[in-house]
N, C-alpha and C. Protein backbone atom coordinates (compact mmCIF):
# COMPACT_ATOMS: atom_id res chain seq x y z
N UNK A 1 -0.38 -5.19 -11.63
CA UNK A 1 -1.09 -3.94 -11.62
C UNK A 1 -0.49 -2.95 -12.60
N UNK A 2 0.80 -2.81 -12.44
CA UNK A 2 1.36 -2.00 -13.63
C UNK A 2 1.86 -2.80 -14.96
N UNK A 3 1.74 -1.88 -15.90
CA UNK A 3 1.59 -2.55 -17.10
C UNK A 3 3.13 -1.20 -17.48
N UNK A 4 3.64 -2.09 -18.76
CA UNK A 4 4.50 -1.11 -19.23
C UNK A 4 3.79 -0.49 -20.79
N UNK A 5 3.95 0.59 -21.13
CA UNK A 5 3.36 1.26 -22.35
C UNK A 5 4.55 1.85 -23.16
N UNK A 6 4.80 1.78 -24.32
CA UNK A 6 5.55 2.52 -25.41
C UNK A 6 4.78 3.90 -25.76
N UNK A 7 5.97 4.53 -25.48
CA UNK A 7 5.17 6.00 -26.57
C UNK A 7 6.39 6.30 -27.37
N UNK A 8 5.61 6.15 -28.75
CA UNK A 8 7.14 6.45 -29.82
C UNK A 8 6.45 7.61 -30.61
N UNK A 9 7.77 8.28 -30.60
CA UNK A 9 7.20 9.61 -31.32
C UNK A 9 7.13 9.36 -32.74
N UNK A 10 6.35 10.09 -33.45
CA UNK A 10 6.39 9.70 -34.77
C UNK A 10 6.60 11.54 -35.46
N UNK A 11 7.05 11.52 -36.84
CA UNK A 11 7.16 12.49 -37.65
C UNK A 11 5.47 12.26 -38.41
N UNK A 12 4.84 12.86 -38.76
CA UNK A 12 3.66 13.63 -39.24
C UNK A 12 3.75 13.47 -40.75
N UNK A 13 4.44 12.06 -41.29
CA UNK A 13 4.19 12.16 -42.66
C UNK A 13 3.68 10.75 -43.22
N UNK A 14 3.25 10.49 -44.04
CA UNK A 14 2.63 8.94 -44.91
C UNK A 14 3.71 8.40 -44.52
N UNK A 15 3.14 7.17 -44.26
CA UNK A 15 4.18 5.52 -43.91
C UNK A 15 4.68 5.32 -42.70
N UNK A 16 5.23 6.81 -42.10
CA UNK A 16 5.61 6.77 -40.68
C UNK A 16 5.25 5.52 -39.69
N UNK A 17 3.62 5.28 -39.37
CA UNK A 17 3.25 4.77 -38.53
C UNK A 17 2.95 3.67 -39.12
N UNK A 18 2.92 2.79 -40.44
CA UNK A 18 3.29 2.01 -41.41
C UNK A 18 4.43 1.35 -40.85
N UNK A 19 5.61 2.00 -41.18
CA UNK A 19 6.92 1.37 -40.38
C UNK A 19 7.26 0.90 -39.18
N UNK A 20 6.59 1.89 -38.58
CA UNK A 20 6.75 0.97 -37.12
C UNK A 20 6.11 0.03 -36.55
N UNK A 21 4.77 -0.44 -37.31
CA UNK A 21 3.82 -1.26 -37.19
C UNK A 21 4.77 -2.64 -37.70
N UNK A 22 5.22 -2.23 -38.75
CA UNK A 22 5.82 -3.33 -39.99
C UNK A 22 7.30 -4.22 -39.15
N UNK A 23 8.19 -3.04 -38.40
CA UNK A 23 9.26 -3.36 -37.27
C UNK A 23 8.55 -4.46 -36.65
N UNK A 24 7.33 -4.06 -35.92
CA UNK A 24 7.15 -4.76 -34.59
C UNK A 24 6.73 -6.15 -35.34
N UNK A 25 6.09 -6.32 -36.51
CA UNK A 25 5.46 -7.44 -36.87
C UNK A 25 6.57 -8.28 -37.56
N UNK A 26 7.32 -7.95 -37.48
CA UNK A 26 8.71 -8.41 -38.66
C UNK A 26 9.18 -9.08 -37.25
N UNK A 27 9.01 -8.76 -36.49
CA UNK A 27 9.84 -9.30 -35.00
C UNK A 27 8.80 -10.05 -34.72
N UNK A 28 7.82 -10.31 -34.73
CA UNK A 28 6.51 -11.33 -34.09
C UNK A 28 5.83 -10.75 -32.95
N UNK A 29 6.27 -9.43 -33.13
CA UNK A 29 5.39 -8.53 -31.81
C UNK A 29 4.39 -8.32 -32.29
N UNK A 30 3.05 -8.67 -31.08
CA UNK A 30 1.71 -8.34 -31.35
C UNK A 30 1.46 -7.36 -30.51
N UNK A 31 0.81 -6.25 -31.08
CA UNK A 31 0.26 -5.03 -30.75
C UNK A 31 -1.39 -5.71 -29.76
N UNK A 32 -0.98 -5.48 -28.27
CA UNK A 32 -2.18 -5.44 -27.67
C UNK A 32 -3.50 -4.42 -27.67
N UNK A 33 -2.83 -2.79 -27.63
CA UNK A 33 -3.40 -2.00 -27.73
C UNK A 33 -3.31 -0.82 -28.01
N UNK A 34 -3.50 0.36 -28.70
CA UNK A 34 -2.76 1.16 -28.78
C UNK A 34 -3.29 2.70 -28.84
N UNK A 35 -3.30 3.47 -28.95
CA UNK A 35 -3.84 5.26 -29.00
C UNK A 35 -3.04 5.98 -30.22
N UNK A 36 -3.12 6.99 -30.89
CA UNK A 36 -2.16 7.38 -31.34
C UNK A 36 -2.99 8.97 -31.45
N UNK A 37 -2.22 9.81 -31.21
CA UNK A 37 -2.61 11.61 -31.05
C UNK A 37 -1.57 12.23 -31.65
N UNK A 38 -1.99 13.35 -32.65
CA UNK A 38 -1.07 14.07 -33.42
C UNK A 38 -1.01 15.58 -33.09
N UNK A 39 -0.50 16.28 -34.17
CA UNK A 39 -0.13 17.56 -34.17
C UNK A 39 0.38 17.58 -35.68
N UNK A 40 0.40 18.71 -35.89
CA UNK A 40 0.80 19.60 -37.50
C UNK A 40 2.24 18.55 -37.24
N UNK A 41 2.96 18.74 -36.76
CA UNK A 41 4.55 18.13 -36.85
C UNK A 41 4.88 16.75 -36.62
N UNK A 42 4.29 16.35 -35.42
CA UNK A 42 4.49 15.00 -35.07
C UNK A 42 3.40 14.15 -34.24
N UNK A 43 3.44 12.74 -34.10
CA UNK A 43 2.70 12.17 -32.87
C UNK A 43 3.56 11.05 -32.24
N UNK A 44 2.23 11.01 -31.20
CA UNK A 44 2.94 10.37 -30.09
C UNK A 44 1.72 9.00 -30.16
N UNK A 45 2.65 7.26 -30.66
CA UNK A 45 2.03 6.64 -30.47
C UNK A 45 1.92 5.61 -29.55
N UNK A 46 0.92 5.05 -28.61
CA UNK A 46 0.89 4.54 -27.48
C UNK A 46 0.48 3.19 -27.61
N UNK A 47 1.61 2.23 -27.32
CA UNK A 47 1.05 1.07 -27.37
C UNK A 47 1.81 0.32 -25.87
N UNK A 48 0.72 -0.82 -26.13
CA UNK A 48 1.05 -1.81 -25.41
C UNK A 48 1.79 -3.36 -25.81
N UNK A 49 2.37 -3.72 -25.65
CA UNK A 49 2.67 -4.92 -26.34
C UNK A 49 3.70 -5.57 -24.95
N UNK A 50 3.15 -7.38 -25.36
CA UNK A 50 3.77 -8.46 -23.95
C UNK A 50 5.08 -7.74 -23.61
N UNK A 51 6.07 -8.31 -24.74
CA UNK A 51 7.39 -7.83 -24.65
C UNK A 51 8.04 -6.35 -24.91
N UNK A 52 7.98 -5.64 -23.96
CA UNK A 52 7.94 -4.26 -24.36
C UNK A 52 9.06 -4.12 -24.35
N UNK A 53 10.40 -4.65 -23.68
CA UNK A 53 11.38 -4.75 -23.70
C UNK A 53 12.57 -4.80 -25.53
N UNK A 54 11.53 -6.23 -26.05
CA UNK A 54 12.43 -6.26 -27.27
C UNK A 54 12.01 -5.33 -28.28
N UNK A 55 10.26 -4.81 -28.25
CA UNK A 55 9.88 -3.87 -28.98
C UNK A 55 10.69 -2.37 -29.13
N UNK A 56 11.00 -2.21 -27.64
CA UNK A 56 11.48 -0.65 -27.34
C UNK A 56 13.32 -0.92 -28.44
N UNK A 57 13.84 -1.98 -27.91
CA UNK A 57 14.96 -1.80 -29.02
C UNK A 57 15.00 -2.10 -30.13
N UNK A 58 14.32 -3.17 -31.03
CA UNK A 58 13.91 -2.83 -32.08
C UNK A 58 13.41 -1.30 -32.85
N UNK A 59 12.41 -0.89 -31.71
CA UNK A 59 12.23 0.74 -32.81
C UNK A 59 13.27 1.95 -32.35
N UNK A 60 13.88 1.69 -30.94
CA UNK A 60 15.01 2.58 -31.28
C UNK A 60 16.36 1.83 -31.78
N UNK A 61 16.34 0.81 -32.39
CA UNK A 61 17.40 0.65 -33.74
C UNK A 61 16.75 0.97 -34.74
N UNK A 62 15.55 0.53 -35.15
CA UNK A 62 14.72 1.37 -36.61
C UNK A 62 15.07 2.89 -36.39
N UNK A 63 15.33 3.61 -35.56
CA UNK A 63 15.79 5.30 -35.89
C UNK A 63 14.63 5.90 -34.75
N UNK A 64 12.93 5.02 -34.24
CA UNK A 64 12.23 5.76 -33.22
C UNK A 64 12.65 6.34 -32.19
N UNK A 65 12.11 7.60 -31.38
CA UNK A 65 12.73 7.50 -30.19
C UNK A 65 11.31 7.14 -29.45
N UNK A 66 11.53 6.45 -28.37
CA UNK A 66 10.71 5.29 -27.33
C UNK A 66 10.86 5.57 -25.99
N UNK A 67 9.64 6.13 -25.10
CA UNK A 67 9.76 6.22 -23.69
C UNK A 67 8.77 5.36 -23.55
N UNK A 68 9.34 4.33 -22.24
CA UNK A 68 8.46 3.19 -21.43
C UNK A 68 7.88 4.16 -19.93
N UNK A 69 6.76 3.90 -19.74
CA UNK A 69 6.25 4.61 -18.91
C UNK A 69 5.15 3.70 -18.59
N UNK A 70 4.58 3.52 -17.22
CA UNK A 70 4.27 2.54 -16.40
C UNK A 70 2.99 2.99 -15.94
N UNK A 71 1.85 2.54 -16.84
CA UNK A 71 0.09 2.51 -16.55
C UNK A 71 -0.49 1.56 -16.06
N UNK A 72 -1.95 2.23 -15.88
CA UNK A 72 -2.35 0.34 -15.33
C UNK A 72 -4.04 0.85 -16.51
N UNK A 73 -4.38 -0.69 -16.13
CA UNK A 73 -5.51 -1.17 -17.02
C UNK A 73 -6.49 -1.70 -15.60
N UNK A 74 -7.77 -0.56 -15.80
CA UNK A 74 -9.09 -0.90 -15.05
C UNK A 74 -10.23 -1.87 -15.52
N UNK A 75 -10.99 -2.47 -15.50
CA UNK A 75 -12.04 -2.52 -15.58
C UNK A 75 -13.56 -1.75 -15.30
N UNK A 76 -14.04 -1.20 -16.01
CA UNK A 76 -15.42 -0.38 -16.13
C UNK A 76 -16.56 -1.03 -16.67
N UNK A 77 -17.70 -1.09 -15.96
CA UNK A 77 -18.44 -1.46 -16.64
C UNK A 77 -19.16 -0.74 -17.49
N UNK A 78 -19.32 -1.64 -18.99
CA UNK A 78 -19.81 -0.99 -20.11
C UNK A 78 -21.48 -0.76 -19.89
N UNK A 79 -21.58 0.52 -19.16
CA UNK A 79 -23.03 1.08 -18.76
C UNK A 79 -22.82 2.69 -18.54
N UNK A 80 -23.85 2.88 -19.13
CA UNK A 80 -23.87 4.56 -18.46
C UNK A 80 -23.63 4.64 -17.38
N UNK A 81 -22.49 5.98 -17.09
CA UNK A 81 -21.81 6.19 -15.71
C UNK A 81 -21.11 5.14 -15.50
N UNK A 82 -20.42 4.50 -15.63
CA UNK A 82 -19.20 3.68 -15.65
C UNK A 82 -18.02 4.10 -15.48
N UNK A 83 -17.76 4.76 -16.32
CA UNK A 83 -16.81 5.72 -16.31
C UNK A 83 -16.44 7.02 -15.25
N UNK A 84 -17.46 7.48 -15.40
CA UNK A 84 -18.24 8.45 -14.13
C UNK A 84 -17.82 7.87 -12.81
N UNK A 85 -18.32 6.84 -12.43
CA UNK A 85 -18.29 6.74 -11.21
C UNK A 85 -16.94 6.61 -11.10
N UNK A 86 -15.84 5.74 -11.73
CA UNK A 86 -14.34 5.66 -11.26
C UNK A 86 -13.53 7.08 -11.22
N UNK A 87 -14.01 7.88 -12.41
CA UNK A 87 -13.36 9.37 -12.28
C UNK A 87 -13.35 10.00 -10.93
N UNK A 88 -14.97 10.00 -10.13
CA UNK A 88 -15.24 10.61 -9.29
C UNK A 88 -14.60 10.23 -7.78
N UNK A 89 -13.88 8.92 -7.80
CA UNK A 89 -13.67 8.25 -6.63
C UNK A 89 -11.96 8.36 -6.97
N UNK A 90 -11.44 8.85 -8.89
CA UNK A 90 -9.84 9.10 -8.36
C UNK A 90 -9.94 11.01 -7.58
N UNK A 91 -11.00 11.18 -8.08
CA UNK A 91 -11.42 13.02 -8.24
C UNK A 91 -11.15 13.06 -6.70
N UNK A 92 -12.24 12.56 -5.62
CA UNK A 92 -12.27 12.36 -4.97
C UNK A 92 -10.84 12.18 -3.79
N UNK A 93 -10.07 11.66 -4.43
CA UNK A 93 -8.78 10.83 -4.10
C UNK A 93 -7.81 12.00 -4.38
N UNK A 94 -7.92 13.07 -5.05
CA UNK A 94 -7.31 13.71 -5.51
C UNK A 94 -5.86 13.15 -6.45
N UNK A 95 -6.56 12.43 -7.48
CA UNK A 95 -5.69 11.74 -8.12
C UNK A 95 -6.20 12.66 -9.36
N UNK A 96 -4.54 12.49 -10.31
CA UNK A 96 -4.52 13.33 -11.31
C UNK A 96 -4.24 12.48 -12.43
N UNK A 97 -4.94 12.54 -13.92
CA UNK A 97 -5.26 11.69 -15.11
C UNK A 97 -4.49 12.43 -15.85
N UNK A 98 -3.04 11.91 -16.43
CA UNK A 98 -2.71 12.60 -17.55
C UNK A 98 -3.42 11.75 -18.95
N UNK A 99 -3.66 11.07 -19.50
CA UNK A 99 -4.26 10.79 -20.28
C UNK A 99 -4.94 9.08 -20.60
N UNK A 100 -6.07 8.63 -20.82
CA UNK A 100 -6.45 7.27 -20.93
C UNK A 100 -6.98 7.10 -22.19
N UNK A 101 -7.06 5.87 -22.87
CA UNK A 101 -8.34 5.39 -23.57
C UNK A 101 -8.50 4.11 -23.37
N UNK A 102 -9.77 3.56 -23.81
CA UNK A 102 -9.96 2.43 -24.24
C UNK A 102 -9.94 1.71 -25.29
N UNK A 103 -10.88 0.45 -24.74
CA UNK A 103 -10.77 -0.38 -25.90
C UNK A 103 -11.87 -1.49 -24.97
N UNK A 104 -13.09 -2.06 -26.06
CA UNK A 104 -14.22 -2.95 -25.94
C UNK A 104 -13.58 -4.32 -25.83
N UNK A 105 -14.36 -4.96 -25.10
CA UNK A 105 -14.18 -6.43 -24.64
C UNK A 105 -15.35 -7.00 -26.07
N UNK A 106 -15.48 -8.47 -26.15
CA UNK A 106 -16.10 -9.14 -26.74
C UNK A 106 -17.61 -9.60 -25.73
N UNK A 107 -18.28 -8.25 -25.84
CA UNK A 107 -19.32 -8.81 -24.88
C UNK A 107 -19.76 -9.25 -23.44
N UNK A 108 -18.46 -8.61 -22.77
CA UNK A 108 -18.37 -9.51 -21.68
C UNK A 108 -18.85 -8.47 -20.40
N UNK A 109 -19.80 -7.70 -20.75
CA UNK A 109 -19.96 -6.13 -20.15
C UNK A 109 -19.22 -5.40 -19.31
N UNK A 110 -18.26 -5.43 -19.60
CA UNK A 110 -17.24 -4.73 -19.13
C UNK A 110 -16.28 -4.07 -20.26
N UNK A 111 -15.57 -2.63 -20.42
CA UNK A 111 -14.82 -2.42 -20.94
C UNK A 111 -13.54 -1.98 -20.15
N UNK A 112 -12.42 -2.36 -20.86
CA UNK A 112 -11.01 -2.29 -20.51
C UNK A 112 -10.50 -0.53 -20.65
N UNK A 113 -10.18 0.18 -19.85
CA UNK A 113 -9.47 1.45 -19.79
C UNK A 113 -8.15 1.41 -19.27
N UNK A 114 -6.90 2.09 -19.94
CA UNK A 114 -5.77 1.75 -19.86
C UNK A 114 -5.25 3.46 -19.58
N UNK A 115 -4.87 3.83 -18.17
CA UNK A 115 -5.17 4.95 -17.49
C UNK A 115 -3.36 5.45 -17.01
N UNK A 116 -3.03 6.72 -16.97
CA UNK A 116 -1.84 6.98 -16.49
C UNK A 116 -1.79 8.07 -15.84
N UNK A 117 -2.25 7.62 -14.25
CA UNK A 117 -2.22 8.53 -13.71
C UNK A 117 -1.04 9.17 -12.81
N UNK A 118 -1.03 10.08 -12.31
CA UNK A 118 0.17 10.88 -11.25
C UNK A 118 0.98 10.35 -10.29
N UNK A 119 0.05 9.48 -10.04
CA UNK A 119 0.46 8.34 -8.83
C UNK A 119 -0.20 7.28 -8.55
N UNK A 120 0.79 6.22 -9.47
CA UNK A 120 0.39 4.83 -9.96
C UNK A 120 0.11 4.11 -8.70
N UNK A 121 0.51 3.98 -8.12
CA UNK A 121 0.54 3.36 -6.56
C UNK A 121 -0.56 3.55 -5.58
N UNK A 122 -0.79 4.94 -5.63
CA UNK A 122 -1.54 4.95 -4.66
C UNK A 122 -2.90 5.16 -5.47
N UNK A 123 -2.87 5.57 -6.75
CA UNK A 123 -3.90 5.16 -7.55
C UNK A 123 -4.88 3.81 -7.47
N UNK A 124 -3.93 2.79 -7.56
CA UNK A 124 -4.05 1.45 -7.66
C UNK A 124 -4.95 0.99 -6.03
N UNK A 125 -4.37 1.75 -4.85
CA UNK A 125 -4.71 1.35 -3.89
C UNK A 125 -6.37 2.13 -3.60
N UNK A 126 -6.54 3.44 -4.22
CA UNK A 126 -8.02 4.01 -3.52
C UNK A 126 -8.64 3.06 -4.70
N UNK A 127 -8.14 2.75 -6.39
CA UNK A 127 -9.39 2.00 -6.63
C UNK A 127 -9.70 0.85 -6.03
N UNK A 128 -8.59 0.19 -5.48
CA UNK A 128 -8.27 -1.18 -4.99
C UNK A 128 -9.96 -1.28 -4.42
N UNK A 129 -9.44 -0.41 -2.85
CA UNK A 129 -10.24 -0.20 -1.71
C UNK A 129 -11.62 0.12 -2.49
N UNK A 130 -12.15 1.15 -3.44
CA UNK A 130 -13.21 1.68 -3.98
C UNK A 130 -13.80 0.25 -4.66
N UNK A 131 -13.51 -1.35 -4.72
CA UNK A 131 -13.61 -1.84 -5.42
C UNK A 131 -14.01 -1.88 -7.11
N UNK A 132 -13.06 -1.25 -7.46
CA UNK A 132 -13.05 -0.88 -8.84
C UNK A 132 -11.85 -2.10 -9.19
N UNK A 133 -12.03 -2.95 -10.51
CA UNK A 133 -11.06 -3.96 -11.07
C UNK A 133 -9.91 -3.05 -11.45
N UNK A 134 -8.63 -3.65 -10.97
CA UNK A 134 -7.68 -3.35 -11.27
C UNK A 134 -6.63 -4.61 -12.01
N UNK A 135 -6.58 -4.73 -13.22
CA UNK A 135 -6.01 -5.62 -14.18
C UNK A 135 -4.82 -5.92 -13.69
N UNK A 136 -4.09 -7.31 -13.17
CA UNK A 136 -2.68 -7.33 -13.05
C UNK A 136 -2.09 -8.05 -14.59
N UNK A 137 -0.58 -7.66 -15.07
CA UNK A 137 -0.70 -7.91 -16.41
C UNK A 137 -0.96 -8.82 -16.63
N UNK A 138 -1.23 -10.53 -15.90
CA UNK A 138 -1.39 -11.46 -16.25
C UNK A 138 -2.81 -11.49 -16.39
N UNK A 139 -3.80 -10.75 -16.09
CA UNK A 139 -5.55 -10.71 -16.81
C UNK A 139 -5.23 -10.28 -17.59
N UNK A 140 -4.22 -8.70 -18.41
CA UNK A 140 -4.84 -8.12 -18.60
C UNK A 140 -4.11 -8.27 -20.39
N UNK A 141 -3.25 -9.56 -20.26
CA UNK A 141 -2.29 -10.18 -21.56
C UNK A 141 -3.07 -11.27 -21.53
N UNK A 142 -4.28 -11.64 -20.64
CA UNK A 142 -4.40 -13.26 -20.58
C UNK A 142 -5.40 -13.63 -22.45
């Protein structure tokens, strides 16, 4: 159910996010998924990858600094209100969303949302119960 996520900060200039792409691939790390959000100064980029473990020291020996922080990955179906309806049942739950995105499946009408909310746990349990898919990492790397 929980997945681990990288957020490495980046400096706000050409190549930056070049290099750290280039780290992880130089090591044979494949980038599952990722977000990246800026500012005038810096960003913060969000990935997922199997081994998050050898990634995180690899880019903090490249000079990154790297917080692991512990999301999970839903299933939604790719239909109007999809989305909608799971918001309304964490809303509901009084569960709090610091930030998600996605990413499209190959057709399979469903899309993948990779969510970090306030309280992973009991998150996990009202969608459980709400029958909403909740990815354990072995679907969600499969």
């Amino acid at each position: 159910m929980k997945l681990k996520q990288l957020s490495v900060f980046l400096e706000n200039r050409p190549g930056h996010l070049g290099h750290v792409c280039k780290m992880l691939a130089d090591a044979g790390i494949s980038i599952e998924t990722l977000t990246l959000a800026d500012t005038q100064e810096f960003g913060i980029l969000r990935l997922i990858v199997r081994d998050w473990e050898k990634a995180k020291r690899i880019l903090e020996v490249g000079g990154s600094a790297v917080n692991a922080v512990d999301v999970m990955a839903i299933e939604v179906p790719d239909q109007p209100g999809g989305l909608e309806n799971i918001l309304k049942v964490a809303e509901q739950a009084g569960l709090g969303i610091a930030y998600m995105y996605a990413f499209a499946l190959n057709g399979e009408g469903n899309t993948w949302i990779v969510i970090r909310f306030d309280d992973l746990d009991r998150a996990a349990q009202v969608l459980a119960d709400a029958g909403i898919g909740v990815l354990s990492a072995n679907e969600f790397y499969k």
